[in-house]
Protein backbone atom coordinates (compact mmCIF):
# COMPACT_ATOMS: atom_id res chain seq x y z
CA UNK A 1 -6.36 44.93 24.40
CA UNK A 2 -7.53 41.35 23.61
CA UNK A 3 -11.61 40.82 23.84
CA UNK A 4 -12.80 38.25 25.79
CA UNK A 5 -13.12 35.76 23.25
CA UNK A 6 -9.93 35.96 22.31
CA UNK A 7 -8.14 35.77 25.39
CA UNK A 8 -10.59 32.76 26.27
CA UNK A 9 -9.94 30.89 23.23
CA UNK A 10 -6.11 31.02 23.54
CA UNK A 11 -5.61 29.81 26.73
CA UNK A 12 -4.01 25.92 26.41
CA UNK A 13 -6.56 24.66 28.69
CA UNK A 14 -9.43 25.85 26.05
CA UNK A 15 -7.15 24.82 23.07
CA UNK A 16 -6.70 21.53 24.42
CA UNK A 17 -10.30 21.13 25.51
CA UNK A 18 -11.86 21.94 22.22
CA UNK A 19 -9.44 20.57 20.11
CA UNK A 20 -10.20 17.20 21.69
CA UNK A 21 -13.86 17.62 21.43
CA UNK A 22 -13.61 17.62 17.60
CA UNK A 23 -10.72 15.25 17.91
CA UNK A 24 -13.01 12.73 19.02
CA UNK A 25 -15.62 13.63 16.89
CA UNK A 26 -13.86 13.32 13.96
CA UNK A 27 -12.80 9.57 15.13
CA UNK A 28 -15.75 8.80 15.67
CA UNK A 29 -16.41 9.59 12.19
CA UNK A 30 -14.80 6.66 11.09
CA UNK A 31 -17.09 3.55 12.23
CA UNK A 32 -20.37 5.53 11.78
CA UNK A 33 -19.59 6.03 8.15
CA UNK A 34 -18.25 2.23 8.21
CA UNK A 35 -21.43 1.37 9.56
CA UNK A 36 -23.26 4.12 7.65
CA UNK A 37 -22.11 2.13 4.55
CA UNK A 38 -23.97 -1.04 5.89
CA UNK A 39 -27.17 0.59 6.94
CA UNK A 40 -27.56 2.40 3.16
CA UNK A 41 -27.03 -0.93 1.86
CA UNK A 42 -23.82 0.85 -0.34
CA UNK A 43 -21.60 -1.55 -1.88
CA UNK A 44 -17.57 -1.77 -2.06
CA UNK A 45 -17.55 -0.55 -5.93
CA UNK A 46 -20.62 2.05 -5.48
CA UNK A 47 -18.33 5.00 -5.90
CA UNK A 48 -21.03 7.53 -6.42
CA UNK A 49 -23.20 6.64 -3.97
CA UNK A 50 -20.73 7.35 -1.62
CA UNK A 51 -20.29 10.81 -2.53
CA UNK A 52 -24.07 11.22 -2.54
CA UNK A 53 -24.02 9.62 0.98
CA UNK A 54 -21.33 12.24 2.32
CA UNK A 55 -23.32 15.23 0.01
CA UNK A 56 -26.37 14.55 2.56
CA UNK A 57 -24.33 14.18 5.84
CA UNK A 58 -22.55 17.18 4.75
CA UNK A 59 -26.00 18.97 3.65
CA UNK A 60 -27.48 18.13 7.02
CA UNK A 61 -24.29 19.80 8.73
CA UNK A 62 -24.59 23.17 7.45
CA UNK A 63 -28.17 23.44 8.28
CA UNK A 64 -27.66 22.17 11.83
CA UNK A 65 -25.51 25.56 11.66
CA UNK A 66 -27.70 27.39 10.06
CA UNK A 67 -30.40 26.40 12.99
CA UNK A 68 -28.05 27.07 15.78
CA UNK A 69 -26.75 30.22 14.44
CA UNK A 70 -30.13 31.77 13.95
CA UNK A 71 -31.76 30.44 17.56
CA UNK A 72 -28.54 31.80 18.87
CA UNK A 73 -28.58 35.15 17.35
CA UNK A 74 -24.98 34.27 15.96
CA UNK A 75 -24.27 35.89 12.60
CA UNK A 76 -24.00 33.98 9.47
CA UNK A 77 -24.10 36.63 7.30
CA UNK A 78 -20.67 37.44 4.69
CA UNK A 79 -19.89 40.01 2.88
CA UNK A 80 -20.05 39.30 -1.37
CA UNK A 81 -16.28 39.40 -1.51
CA UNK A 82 -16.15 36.72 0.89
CA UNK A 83 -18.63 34.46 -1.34
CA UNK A 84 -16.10 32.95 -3.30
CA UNK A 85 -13.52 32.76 -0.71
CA UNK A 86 -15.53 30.24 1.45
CA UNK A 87 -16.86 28.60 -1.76
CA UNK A 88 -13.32 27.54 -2.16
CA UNK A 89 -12.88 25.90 0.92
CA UNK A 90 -15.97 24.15 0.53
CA UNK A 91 -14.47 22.78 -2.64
CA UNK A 92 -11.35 21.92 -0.91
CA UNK A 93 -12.07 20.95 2.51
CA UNK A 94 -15.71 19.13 1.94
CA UNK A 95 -15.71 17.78 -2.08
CA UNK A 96 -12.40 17.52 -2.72
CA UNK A 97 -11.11 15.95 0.79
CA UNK A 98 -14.16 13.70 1.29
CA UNK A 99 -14.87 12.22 -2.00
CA UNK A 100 -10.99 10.75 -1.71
CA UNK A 101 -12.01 9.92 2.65
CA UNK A 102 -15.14 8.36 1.53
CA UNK A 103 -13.88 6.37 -1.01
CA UNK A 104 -10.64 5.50 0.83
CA UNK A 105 -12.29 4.70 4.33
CA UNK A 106 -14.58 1.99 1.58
CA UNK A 107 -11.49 0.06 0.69
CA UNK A 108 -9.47 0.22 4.01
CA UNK A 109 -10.61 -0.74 7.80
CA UNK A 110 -12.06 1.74 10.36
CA UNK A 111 -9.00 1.18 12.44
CA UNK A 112 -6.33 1.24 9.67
CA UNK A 113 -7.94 4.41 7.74
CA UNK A 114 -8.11 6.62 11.35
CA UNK A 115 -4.60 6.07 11.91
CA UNK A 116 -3.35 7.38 8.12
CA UNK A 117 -5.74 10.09 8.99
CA UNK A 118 -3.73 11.56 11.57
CA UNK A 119 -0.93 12.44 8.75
CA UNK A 120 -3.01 15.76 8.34
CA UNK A 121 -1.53 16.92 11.33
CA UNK A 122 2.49 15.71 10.36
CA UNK A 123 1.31 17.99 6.93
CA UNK A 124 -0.40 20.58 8.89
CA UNK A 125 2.78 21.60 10.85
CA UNK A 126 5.07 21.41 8.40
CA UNK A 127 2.75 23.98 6.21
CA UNK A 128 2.13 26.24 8.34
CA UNK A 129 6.03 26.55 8.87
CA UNK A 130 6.03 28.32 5.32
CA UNK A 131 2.68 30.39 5.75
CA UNK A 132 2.88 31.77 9.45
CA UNK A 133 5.85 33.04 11.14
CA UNK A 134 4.15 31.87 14.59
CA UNK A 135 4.37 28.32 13.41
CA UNK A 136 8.27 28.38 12.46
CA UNK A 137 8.99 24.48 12.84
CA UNK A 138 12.36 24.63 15.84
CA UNK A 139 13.97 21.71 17.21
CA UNK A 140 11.26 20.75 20.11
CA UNK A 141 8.32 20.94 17.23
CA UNK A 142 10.11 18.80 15.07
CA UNK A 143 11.21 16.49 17.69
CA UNK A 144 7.29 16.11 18.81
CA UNK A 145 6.11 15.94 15.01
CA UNK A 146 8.55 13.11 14.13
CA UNK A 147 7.18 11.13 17.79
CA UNK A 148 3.53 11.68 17.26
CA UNK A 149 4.07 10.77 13.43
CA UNK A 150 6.49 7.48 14.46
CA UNK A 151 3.46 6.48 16.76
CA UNK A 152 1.24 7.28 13.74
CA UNK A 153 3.29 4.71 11.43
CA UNK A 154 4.16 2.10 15.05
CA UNK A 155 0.25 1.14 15.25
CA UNK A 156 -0.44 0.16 11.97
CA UNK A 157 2.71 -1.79 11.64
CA UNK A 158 2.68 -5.75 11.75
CA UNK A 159 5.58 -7.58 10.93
CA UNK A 160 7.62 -4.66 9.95
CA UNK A 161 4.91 -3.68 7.15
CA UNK A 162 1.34 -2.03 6.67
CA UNK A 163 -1.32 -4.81 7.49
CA UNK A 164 -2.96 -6.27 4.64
CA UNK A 165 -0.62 -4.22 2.17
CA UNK A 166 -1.49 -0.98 0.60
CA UNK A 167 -3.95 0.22 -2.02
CA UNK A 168 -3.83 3.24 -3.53
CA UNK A 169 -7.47 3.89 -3.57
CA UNK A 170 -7.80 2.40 0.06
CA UNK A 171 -4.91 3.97 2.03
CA UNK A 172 -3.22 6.44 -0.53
CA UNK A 173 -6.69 8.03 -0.91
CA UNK A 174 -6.99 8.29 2.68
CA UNK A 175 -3.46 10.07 2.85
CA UNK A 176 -4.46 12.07 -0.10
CA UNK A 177 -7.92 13.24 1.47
CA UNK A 178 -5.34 14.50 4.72
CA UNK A 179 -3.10 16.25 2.68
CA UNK A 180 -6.14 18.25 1.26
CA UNK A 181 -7.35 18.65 5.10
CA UNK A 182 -3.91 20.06 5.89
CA UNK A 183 -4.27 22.63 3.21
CA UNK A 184 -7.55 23.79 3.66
CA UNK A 185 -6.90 24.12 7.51
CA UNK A 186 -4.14 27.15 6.20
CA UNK A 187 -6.77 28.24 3.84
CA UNK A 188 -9.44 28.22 6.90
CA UNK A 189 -7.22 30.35 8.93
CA UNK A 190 -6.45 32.77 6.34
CA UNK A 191 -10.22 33.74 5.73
CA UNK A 192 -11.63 33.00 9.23
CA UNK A 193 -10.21 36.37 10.74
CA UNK A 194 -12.83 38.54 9.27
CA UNK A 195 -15.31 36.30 8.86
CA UNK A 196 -17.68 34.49 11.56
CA UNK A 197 -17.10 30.77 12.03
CA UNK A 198 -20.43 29.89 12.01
CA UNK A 199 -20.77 31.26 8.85
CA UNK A 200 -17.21 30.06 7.54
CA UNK A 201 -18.61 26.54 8.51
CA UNK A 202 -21.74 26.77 7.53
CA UNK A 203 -21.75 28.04 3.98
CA UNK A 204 -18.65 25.65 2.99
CA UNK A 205 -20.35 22.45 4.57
CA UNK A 206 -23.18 23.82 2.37
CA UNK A 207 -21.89 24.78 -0.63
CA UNK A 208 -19.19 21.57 -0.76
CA UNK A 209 -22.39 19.25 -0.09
CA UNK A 210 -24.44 20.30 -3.08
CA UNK A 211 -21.33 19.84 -5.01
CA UNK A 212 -21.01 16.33 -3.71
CA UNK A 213 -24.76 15.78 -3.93
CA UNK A 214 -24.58 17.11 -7.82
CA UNK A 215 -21.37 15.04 -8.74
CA UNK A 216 -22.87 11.91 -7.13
CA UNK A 217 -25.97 11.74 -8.99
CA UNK A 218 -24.32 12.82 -12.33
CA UNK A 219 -22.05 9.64 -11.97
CA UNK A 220 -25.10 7.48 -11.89
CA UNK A 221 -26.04 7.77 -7.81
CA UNK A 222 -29.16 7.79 -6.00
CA UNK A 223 -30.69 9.53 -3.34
CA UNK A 224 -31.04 7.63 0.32
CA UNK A 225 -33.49 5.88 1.51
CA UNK A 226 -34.08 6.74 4.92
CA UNK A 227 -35.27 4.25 7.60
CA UNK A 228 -36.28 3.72 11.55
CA UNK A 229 -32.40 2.16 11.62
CA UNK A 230 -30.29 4.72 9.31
CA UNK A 231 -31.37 8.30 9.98
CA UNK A 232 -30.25 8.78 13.57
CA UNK A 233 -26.93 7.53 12.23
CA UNK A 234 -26.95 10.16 9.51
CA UNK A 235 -28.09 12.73 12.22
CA UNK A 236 -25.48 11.77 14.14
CA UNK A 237 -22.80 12.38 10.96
CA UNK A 238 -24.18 15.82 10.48
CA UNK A 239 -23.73 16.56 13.83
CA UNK A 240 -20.20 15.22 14.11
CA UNK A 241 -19.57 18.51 11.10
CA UNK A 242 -21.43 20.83 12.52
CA UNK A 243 -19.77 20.42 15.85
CA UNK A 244 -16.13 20.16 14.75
CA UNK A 245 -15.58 22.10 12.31
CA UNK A 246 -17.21 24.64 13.89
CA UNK A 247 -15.13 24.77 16.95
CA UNK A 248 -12.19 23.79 14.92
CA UNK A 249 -12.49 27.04 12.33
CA UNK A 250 -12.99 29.18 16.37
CA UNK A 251 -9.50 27.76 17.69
CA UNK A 252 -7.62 28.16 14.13
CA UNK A 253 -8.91 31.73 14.03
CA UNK A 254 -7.26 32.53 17.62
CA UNK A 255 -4.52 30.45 17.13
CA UNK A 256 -1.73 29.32 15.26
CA UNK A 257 -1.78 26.47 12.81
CA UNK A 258 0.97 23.66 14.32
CA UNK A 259 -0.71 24.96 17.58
CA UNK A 260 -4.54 23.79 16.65
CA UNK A 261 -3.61 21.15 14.89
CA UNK A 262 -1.25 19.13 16.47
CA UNK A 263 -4.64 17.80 18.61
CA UNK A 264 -5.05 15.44 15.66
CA UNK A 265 -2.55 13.38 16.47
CA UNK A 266 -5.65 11.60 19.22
CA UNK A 267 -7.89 11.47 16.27
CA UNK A 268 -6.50 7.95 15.46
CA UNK A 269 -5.74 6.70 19.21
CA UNK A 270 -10.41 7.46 19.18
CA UNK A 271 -10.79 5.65 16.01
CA UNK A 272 -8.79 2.92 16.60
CA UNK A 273 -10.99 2.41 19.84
CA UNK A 274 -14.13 3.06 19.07
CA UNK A 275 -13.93 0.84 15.63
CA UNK A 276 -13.05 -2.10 18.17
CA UNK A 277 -15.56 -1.19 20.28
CA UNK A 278 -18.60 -1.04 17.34
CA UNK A 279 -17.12 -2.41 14.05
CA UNK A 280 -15.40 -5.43 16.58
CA UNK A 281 -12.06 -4.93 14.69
CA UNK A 282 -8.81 -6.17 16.52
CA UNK A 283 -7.06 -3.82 18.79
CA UNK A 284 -3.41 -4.04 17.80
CA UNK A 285 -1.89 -4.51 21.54
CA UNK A 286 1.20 -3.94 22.50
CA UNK A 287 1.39 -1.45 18.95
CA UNK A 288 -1.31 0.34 20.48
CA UNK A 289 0.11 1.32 23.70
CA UNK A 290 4.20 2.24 22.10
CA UNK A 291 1.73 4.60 19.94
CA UNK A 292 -0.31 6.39 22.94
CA UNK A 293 3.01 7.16 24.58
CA UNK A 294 4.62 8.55 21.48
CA UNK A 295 1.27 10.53 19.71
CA UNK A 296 0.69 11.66 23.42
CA UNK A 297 4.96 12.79 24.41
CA UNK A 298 4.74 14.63 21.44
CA UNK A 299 1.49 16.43 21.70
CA UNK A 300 3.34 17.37 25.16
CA UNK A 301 6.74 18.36 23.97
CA UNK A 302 4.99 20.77 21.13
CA UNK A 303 2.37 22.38 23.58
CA UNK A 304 5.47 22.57 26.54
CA UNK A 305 5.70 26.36 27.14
């Protein structure tokens, strides 16, 4: 018999729900750290201060968790075998996969970098096909892969080509960083059964920020100056972790892969938005709406029982 928490976290309604939640967290993500880059007075070429700058937002994460979990009475405590297990995925899913976002997201716009962002979940599905026999790809999850990726491609397209060309440490690192997000969301799953997501998320936003922290200042960074203008805004990014990943390591321990993840497919349709809305960059019109209707039939057609 399922427990409650199972059964509760399965239901599409919940999925859906909660998956959108970090969805728009997570695309919201992308003009705070635009701004974020403005307020920390970090230039273009300041490579390492970026990492330092996601080492603290990530640092500040895991102790929100840590916080939460204890006023809670949520357990954050893993066994020693497990030690090394989520110190992997804080290698892969915070250093590795934000040190190529952060310095991607630099040299690309808000708007441009949430869209290539939402190839994580085009990777996620096709994964998980070879990891979990609950996320076999069949004709219907193709069909809606191949529509939410075409709207994925559709909005960023002017002219029959990328805007403003392509850079490999711009966009490429962006696509890069969601290929590594794709992989550690298997890796999540695989070690979240037996261990407590608060703790899963916790410990690998912590451990993956003091690596980014460490690697930041050995390439020559510095540590932040915090004023009356940037440290809500750095709040705010911790919270954005915290949150999401959180909730996202609950659904993918309940659920299958392609299931969970197929919500990022709206990450882009938030960024796109809200970078219009506070970095002022152009909405792409009519792109915009042919790439709602496809991201959103094939969120539909995947989730159709």
């Amino acid at each position: 018999m399922k427990d409650k928490k199972e059964t509760i976290f399965t239901k599409p309604y919940m999925i859906m729900i909660l998956g959108l939640i970090s969805c728009f967290l997570w695309g919201s993500a992308f003009p705070s750290v635009k701004i974020g880059y403005k307020l920390f007075d970090i230039g273009a070429e300041d490579t390492f201060q970026k990492i330092v700058f996601a080492g603290y937002r990530f640092f500040i994460s895991s102790i929100m968790i840590f916080v939460f979990s204890l006023v809670t009475g949520r357990t954050i405590k893993i066994k020693k075998e497990d030690i090394s297990k989520v110190g992997f995925l804080g290698l892969l899913q915070t250093s590795i996969q934000y040190v190529f976002f952060y310095i991607g997201l630099s040299n690309t716009s808000g708007t441009k970098g949430s869209i290539l962002a939402a190839t994580t979940t085009f990777f996620s599905v096709i994964l998980a096909h070879f990891f979990y026999e609950e996320d076999r790809l069949n004709a219907k999850r193709i069909m809606g892969v191949l529509l939410g990726f075409a709207g994925v491609v559709i909005v960023n397209l002017k002219g029959g080509a990328f805007q403003g060309g392509f850079r490999f440490t711009g966009e490429g690192f962006i696509i890069i960083s969601s290929l590594v997000g794709a992989l550690a969301g298997i890796y999540t799953k695989k070690i979240a059964k037996n261990i407590s997501p608060f703790a899963v998320s916790g410990y690998q936003l912590f451990l993956g920020s003091l690596l980014l922290i460490l690697a930041g200042f050995l390439g020559g960074g510095r540590g932040l100056v915090l004023t009356s203008n940037n440290w809500m805004l750095l709040l705010y990014l911790g919270f954005i972790s915290a949150c999401a990943f959180t909730l996202w390591t609950i659904l993918l321990r309940y659920n299958g892969v392609g299931k969970v993840s197929i919500y990022k497919f709206s990450v882009p349709l938030f960024g796109v938005f809200l970078s219009y809305i506070f970095l002022g960059e152009r909405l792409l019109g009519f792109n915009v709406i042919i790439s709602v209707i496809l991201v959103s039939a094939g969120i539909i057609l995947i989730n159709k029982e």
